[in-house]
PDB file of N, CA and C in Angstrom:
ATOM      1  N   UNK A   1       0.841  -1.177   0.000  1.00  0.00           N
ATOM      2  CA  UNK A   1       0.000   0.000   0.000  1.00  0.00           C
ATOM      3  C   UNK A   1       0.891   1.248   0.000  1.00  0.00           C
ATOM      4  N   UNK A   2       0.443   2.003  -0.768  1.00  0.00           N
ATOM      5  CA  UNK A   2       1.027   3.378  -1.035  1.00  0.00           C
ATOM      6  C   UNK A   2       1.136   4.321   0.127  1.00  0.00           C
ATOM      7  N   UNK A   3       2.091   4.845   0.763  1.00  0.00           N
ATOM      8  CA  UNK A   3       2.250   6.040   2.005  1.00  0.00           C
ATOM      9  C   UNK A   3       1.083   7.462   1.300  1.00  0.00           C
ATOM     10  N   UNK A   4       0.373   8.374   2.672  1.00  0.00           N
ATOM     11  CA  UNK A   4       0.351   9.431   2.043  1.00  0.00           C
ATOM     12  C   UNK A   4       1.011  10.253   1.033  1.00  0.00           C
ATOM     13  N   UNK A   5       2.612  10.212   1.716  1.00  0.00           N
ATOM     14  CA  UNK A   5       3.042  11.145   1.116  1.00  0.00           C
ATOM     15  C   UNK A   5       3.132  10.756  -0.301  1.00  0.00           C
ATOM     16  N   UNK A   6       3.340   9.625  -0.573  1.00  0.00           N
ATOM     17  CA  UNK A   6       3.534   8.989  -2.243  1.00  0.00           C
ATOM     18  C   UNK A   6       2.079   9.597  -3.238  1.00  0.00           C
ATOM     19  N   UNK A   7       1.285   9.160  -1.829  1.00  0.00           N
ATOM     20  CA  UNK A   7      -0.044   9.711  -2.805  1.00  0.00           C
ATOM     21  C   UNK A   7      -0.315  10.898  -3.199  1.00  0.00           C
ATOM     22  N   UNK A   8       0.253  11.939  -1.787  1.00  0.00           N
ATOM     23  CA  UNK A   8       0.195  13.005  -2.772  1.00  0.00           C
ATOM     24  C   UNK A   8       0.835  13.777  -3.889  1.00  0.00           C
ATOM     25  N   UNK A   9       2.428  13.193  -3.933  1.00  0.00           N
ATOM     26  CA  UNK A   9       3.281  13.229  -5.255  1.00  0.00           C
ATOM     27  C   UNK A   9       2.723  13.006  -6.143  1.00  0.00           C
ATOM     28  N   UNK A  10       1.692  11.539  -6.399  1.00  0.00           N
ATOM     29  CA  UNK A  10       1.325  10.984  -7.097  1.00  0.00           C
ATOM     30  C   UNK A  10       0.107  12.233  -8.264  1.00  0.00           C
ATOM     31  N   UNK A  11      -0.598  12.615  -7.013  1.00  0.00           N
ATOM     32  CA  UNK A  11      -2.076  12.949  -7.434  1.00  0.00           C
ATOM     33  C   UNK A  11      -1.523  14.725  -7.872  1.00  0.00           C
ATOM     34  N   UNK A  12      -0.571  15.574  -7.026  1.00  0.00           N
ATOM     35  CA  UNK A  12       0.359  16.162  -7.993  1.00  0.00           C
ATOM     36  C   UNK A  12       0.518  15.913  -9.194  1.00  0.00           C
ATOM     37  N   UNK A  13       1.298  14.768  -9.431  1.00  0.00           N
ATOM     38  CA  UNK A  13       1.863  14.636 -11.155  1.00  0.00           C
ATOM     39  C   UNK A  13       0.695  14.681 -12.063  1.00  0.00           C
ATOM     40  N   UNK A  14      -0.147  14.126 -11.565  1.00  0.00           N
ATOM     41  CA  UNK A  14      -1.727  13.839 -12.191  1.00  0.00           C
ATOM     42  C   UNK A  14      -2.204  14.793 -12.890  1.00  0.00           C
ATOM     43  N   UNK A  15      -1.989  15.754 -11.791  1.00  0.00           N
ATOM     44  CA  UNK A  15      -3.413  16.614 -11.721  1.00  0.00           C
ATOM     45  C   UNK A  15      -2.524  17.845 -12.947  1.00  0.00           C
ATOM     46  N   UNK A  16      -0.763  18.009 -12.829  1.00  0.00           N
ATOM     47  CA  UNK A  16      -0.251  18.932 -13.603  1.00  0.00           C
ATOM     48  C   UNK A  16      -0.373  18.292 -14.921  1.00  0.00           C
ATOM     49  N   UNK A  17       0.077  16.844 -15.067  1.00  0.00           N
ATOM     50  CA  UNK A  17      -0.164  16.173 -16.566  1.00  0.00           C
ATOM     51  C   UNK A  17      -1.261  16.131 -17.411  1.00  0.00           C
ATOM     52  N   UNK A  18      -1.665  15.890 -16.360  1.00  0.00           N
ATOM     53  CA  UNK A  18      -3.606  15.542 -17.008  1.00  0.00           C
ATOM     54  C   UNK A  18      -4.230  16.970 -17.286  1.00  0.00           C
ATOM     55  N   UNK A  19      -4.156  18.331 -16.219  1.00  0.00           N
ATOM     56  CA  UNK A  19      -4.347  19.306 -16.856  1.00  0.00           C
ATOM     57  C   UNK A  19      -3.704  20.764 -17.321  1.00  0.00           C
ATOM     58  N   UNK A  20      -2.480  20.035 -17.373  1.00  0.00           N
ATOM     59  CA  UNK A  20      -1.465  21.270 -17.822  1.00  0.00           C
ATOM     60  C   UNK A  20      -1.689  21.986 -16.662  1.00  0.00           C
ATOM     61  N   UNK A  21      -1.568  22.080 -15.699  1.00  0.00           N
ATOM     62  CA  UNK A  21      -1.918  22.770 -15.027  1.00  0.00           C
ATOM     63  C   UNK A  21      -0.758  23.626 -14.568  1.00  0.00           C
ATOM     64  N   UNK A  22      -0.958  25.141 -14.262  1.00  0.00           N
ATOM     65  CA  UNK A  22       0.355  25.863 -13.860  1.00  0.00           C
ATOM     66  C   UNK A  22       0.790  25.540 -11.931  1.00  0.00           C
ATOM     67  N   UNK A  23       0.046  25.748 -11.472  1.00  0.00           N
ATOM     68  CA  UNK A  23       0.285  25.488 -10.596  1.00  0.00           C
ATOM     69  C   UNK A  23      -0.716  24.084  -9.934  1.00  0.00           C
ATOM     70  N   UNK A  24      -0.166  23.746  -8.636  1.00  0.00           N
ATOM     71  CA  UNK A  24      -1.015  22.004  -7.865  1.00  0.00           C
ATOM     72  C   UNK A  24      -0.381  22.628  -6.498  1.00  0.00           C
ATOM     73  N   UNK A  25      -1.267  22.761  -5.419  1.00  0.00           N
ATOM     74  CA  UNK A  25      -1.057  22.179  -4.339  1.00  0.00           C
ATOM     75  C   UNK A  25      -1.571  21.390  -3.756  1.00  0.00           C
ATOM     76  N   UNK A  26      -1.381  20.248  -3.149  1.00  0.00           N
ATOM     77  CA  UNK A  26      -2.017  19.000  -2.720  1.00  0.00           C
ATOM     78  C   UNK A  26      -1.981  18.805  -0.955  1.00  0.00           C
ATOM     79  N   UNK A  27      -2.463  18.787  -0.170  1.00  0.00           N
ATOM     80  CA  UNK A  27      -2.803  18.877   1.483  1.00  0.00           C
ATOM     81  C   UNK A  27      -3.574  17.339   2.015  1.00  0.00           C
ATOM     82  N   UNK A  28      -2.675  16.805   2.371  1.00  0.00           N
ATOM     83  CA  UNK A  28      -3.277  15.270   3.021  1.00  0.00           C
ATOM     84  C   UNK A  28      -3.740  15.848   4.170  1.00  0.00           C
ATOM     85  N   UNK A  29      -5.461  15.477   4.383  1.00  0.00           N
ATOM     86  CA  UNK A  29      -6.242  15.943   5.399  1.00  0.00           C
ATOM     87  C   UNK A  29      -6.456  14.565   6.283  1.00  0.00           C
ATOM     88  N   UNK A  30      -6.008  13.298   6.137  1.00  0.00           N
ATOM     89  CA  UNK A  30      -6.166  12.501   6.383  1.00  0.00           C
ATOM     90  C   UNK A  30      -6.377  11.772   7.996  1.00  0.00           C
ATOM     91  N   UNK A  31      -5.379  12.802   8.453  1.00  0.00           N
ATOM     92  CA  UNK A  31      -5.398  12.857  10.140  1.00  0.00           C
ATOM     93  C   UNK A  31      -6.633  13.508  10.415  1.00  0.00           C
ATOM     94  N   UNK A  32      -7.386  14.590   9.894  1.00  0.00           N
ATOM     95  CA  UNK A  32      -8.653  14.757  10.373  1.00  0.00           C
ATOM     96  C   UNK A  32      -9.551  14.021  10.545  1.00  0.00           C
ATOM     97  N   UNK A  33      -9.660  12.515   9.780  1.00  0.00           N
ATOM     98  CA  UNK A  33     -10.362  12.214   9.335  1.00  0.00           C
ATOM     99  C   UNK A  33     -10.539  10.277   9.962  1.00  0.00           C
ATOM    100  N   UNK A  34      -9.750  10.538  10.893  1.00  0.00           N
ATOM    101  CA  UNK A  34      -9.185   9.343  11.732  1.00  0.00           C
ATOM    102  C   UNK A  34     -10.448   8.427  12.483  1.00  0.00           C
ATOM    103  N   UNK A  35     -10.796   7.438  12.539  1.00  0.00           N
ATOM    104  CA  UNK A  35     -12.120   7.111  12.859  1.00  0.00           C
ATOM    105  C   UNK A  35     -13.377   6.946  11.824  1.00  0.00           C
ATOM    106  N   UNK A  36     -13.090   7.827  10.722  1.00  0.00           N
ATOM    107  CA  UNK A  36     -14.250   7.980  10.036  1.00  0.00           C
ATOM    108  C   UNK A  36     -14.748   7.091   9.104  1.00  0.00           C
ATOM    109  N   UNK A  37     -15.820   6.639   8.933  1.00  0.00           N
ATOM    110  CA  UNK A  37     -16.222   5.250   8.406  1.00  0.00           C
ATOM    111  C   UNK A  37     -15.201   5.220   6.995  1.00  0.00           C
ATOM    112  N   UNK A  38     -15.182   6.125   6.355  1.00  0.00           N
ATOM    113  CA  UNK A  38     -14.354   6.216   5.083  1.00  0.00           C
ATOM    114  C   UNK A  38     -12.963   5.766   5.257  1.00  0.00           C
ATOM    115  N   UNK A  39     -12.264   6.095   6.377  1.00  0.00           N
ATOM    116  CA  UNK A  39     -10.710   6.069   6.405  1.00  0.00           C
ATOM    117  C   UNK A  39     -10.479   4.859   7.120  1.00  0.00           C
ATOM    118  N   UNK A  40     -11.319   3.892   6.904  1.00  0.00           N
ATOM    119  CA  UNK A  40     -10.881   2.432   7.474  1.00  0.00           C
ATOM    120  C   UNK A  40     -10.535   1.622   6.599  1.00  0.00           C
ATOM    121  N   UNK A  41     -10.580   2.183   5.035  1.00  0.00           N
ATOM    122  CA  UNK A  41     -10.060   1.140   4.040  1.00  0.00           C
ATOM    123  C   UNK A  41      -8.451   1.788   3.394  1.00  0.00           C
ATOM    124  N   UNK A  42      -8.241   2.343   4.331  1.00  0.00           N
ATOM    125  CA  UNK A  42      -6.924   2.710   4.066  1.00  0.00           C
ATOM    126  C   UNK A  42      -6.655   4.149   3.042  1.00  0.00           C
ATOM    127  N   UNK A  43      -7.966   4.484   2.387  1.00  0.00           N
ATOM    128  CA  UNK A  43      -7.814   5.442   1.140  1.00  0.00           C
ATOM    129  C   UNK A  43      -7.426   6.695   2.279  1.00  0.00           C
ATOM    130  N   UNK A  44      -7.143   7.492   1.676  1.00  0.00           N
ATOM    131  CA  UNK A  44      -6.717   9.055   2.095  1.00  0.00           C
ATOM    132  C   UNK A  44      -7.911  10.122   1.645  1.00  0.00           C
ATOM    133  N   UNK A  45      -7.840  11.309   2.575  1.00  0.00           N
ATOM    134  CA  UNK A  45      -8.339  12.876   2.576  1.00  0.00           C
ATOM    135  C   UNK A  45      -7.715  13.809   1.882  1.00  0.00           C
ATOM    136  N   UNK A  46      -7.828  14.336   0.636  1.00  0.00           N
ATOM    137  CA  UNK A  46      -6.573  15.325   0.198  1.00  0.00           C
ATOM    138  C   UNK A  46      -7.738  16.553  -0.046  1.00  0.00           C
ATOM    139  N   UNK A  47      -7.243  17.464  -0.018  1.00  0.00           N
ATOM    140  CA  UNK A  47      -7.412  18.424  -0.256  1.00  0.00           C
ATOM    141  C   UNK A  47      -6.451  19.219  -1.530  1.00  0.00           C
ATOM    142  N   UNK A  48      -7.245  19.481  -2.551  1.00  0.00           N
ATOM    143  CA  UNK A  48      -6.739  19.895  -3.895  1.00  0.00           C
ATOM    144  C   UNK A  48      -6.859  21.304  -4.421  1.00  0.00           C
ATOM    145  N   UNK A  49      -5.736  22.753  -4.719  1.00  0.00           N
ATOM    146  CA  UNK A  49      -5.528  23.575  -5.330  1.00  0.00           C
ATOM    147  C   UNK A  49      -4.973  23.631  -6.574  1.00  0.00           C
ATOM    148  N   UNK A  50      -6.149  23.723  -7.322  1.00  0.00           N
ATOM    149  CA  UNK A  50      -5.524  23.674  -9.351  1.00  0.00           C
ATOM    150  C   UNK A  50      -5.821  24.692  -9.886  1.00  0.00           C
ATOM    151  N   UNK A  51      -4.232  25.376 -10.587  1.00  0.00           N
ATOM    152  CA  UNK A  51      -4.860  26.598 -11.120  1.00  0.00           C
ATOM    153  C   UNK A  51      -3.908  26.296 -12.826  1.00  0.00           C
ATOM    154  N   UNK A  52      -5.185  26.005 -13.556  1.00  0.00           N
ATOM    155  CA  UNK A  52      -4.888  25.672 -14.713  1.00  0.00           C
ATOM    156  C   UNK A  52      -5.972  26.348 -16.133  1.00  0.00           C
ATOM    157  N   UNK A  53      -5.173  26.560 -16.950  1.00  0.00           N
ATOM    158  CA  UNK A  53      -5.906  27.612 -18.155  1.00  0.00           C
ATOM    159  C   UNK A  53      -6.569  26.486 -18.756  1.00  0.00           C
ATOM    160  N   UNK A  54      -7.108  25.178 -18.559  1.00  0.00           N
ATOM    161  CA  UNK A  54      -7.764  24.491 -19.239  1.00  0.00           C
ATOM    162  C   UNK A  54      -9.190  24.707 -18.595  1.00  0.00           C
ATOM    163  N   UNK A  55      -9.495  25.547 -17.437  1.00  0.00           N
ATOM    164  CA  UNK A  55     -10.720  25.476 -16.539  1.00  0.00           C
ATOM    165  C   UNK A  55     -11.505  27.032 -17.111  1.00  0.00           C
ATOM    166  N   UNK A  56     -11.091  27.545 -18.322  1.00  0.00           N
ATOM    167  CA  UNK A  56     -11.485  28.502 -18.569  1.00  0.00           C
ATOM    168  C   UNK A  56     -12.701  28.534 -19.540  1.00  0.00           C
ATOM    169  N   UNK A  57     -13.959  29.009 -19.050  1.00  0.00           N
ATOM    170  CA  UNK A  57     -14.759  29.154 -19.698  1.00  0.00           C
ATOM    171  C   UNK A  57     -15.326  27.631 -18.979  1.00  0.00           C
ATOM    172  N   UNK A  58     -15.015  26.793 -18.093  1.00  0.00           N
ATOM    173  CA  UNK A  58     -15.786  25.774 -17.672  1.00  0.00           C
ATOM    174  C   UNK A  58     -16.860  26.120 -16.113  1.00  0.00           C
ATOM    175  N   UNK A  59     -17.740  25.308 -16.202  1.00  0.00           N
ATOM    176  CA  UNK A  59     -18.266  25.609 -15.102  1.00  0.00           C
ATOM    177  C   UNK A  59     -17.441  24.552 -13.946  1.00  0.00           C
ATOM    178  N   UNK A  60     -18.200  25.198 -12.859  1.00  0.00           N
ATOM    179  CA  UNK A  60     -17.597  24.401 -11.313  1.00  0.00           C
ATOM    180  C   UNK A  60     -17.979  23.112 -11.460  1.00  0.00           C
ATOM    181  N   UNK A  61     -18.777  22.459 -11.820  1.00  0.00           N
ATOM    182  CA  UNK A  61     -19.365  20.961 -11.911  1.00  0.00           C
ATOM    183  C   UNK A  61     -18.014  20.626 -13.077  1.00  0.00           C
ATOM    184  N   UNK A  62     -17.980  20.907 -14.294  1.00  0.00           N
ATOM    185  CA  UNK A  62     -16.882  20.819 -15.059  1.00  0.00           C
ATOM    186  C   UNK A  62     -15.591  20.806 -14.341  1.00  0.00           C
ATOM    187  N   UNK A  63     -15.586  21.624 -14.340  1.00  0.00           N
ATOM    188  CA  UNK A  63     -13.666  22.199 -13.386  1.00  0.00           C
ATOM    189  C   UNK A  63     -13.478  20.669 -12.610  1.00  0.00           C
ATOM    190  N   UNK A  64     -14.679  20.418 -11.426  1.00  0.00           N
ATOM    191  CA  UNK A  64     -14.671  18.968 -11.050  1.00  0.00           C
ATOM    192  C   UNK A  64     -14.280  17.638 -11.205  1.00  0.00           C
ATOM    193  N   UNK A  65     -15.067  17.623 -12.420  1.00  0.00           N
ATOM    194  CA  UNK A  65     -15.076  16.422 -13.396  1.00  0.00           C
ATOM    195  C   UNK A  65     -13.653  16.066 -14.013  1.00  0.00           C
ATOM    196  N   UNK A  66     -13.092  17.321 -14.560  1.00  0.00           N
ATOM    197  CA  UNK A  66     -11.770  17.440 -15.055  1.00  0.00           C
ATOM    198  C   UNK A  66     -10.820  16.615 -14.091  1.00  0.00           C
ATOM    199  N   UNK A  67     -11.124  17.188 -12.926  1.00  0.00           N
ATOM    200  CA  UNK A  67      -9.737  17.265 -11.756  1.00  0.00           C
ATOM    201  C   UNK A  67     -10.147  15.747 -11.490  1.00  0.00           C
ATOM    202  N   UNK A  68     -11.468  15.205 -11.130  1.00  0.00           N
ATOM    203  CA  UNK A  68     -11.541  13.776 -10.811  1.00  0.00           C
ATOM    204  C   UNK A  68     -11.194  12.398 -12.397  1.00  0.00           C
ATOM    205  N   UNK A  69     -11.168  13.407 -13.486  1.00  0.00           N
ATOM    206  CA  UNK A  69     -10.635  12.562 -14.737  1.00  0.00           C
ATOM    207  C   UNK A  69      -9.318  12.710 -14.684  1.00  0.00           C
ATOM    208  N   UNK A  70      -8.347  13.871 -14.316  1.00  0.00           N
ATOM    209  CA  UNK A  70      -7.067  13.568 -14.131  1.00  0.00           C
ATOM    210  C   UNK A  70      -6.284  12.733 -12.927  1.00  0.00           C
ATOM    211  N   UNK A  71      -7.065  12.944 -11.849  1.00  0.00           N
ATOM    212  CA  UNK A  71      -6.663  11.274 -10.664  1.00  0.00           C
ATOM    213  C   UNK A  71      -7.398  10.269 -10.970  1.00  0.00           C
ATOM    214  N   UNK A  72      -8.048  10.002 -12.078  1.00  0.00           N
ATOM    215  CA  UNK A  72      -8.222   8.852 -12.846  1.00  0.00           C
ATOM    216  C   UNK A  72      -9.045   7.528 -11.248  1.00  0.00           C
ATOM    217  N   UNK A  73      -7.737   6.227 -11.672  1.00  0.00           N
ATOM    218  CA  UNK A  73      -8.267   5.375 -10.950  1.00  0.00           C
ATOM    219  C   UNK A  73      -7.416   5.091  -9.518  1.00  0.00           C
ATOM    220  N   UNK A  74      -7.598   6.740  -9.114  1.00  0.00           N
ATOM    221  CA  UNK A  74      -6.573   6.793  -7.333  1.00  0.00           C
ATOM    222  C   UNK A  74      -7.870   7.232  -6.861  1.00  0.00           C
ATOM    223  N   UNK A  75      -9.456   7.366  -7.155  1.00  0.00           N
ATOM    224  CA  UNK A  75     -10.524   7.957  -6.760  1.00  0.00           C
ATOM    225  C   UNK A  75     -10.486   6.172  -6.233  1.00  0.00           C
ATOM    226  N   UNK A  76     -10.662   5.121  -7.024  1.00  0.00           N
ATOM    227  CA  UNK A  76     -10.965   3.817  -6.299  1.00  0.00           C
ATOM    228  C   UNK A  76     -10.152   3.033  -5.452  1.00  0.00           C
ATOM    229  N   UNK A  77      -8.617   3.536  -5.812  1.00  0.00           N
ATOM    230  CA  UNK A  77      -7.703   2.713  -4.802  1.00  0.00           C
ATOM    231  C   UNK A  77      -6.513   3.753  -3.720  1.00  0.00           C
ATOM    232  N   UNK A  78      -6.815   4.825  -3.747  1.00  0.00           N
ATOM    233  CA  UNK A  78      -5.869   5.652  -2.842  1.00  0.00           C
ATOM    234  C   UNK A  78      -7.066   6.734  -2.365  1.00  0.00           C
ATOM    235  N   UNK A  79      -7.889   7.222  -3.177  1.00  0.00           N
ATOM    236  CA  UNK A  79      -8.291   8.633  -2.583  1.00  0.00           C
ATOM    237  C   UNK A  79      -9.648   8.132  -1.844  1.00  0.00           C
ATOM    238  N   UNK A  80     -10.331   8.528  -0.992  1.00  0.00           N
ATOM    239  CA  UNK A  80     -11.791   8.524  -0.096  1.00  0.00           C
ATOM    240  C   UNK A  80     -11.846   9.371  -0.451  1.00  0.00           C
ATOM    241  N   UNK A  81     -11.955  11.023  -0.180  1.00  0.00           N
ATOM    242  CA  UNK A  81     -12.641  12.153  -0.754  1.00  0.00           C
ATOM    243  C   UNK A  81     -11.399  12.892  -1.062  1.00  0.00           C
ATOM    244  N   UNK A  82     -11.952  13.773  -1.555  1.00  0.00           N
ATOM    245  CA  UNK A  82     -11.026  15.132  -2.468  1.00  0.00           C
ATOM    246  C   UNK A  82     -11.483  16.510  -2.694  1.00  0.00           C
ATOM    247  N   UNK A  83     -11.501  17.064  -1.891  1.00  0.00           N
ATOM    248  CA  UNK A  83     -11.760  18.521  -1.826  1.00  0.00           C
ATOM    249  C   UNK A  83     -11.109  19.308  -2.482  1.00  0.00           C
ATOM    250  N   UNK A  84     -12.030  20.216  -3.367  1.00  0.00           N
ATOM    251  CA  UNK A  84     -11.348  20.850  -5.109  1.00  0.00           C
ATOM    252  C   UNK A  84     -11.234  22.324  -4.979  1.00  0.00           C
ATOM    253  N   UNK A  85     -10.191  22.882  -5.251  1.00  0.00           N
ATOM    254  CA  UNK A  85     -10.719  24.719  -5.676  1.00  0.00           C
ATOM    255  C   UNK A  85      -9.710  24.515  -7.173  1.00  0.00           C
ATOM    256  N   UNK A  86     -10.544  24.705  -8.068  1.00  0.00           N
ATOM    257  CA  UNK A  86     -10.172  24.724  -9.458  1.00  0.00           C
ATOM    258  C   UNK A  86     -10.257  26.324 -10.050  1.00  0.00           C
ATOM    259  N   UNK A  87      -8.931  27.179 -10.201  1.00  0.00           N
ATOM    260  CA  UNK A  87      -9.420  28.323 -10.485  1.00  0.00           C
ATOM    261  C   UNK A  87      -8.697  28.591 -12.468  1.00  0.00           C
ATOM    262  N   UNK A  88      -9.065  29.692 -12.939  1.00  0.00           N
ATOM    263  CA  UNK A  88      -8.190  29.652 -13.805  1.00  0.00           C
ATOM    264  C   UNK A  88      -6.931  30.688 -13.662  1.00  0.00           C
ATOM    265  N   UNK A  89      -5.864  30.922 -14.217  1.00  0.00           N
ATOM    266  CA  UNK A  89      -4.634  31.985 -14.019  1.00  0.00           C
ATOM    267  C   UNK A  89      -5.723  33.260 -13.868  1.00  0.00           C
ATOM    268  N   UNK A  90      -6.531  33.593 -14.714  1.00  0.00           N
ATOM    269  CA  UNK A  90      -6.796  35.127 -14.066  1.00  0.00           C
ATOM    270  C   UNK A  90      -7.558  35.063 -12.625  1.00  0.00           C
ATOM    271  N   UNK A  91      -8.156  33.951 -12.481  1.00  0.00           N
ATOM    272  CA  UNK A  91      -8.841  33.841 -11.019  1.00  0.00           C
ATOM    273  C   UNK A  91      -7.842  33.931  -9.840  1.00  0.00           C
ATOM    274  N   UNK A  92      -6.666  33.121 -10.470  1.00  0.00           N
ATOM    275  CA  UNK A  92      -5.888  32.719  -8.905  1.00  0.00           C
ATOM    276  C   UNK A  92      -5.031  34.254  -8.573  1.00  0.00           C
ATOM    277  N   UNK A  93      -4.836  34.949  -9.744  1.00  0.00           N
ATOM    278  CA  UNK A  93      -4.313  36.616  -9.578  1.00  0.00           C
ATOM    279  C   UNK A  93      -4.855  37.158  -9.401  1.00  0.00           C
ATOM    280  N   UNK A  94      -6.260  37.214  -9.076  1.00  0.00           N
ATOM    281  CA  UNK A  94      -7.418  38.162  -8.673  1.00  0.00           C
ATOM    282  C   UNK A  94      -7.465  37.989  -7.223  1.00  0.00           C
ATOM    283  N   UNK A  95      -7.180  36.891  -6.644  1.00  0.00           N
ATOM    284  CA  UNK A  95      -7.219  36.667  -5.601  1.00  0.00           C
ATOM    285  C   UNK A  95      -8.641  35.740  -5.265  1.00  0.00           C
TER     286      UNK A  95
END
């Protein structure tokens, strides 16, 4: 079985390959989440920042979809949930 930290390298490379993305920060929330019916099969909590020019002109349900098609099949064997802020370059400079 894969360590957090691997996973979140992992879901990093993913998330920049899969959507060109300029920037990824990735946050294992996993210790929050200790006890919780979800985190007894070993998957992980991440918390996900993508700021990529492919989310432009997409909606938030989209932007979503994207980010859960670029971690592919770590949604069934590493990730339990994944908390998203998908912005595009002029969003993430706007603040």
């Amino acid at each position: 079985m894969m360590s957090n930290e691997e996973r979140v390298k992992l879901i990093r490379e993913r998330l920049r390959d899969g959507l060109g993305a300029q920037a990824v920060e990735v946050q294992d929330d996993s210790h929050k989440h200790i006890g919780h019916e979800g985190a007894k099969d070993g998957r992980g909590h991440f918390s996900v920042a993508v700021v990529a020019a492919a989310f432009e002109a997409k909606s938030l349900v989209e932007r979503h979809r994207m980010v859960y098609e670029a971690v592919g099949d770590l949604m069934e064997t590493d990730i339990h949930a994944l908390s998203i802020q998908a912005r595009t370059p002029a969003e993430a400079t706007a603040g």
